[in-house]
Protein backbone atom coordinates (compact mmCIF):
# COMPACT_ATOMS: atom_id res chain seq x y z
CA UNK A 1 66.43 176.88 130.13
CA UNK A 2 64.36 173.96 128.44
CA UNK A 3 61.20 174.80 127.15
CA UNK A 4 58.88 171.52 125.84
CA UNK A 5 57.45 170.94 122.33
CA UNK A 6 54.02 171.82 123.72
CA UNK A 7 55.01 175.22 125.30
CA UNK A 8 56.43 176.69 122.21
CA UNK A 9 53.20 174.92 120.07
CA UNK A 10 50.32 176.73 122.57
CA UNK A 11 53.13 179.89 122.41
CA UNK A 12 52.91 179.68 119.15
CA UNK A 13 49.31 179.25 118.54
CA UNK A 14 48.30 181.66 120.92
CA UNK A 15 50.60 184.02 118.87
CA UNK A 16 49.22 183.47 115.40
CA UNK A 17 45.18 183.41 116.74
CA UNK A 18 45.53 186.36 118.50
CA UNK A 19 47.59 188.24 115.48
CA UNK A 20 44.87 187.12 112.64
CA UNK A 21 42.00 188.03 115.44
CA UNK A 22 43.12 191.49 115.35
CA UNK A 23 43.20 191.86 112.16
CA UNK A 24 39.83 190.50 111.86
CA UNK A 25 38.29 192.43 114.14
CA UNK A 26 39.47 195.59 112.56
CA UNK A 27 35.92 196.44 111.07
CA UNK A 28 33.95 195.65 114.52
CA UNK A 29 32.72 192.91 112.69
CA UNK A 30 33.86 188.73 112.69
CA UNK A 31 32.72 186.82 110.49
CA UNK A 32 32.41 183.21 109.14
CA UNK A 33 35.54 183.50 106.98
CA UNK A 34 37.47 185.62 109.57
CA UNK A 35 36.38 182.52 112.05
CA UNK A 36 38.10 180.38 109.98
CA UNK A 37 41.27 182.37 109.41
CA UNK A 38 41.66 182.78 112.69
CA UNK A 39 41.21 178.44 113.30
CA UNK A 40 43.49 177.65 110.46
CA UNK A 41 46.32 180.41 111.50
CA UNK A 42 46.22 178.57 114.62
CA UNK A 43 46.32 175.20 113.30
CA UNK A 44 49.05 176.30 110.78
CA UNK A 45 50.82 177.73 114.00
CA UNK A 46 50.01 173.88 115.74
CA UNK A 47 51.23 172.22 112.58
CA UNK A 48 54.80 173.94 111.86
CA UNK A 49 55.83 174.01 115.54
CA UNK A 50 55.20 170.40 116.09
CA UNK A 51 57.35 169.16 112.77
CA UNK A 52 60.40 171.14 113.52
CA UNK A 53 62.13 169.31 116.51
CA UNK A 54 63.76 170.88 118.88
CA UNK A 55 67.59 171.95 118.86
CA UNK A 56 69.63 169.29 120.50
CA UNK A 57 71.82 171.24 122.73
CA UNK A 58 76.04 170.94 121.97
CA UNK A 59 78.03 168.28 123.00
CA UNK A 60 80.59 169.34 125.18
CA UNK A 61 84.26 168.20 125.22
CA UNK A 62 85.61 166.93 128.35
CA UNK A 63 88.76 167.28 129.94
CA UNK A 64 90.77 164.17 130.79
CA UNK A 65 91.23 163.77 134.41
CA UNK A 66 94.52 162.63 134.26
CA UNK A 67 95.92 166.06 133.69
């Protein structure tokens, strides 16, 4: 299974907003600051998934045919 750069970036994102809106909305309340946590954990989210490349699967040996 191959998933792309961008579907583990929204994942991701999606992952981190929703986890610091929770928080935030612990007190009924959100806020201007809680606003911006919740932009910049999603950015940071954006950010870190986008500069680690992706695992380039393992080469595999081959057989010769000649056997």
């Amino acid at each position: 299974m191959r998933i792309s750069s961008i579907a583990k970036s929204i994942v991701a994102g999606l992952a981190a907003g929703a986890t610091a809106a929770v928080t935030a909305v612990q007190d009924g309340v959100l806020d201007t600051g809680e606003g911006i946590t919740i932009v910049l954990a999603i950015l940071g989210a954006w950010g870190i998934t986008w500069a680690v490349p992706n695992r380039q699967p393992p080469q595999r040996a081959t057989l010769p045919r000649d056997l």
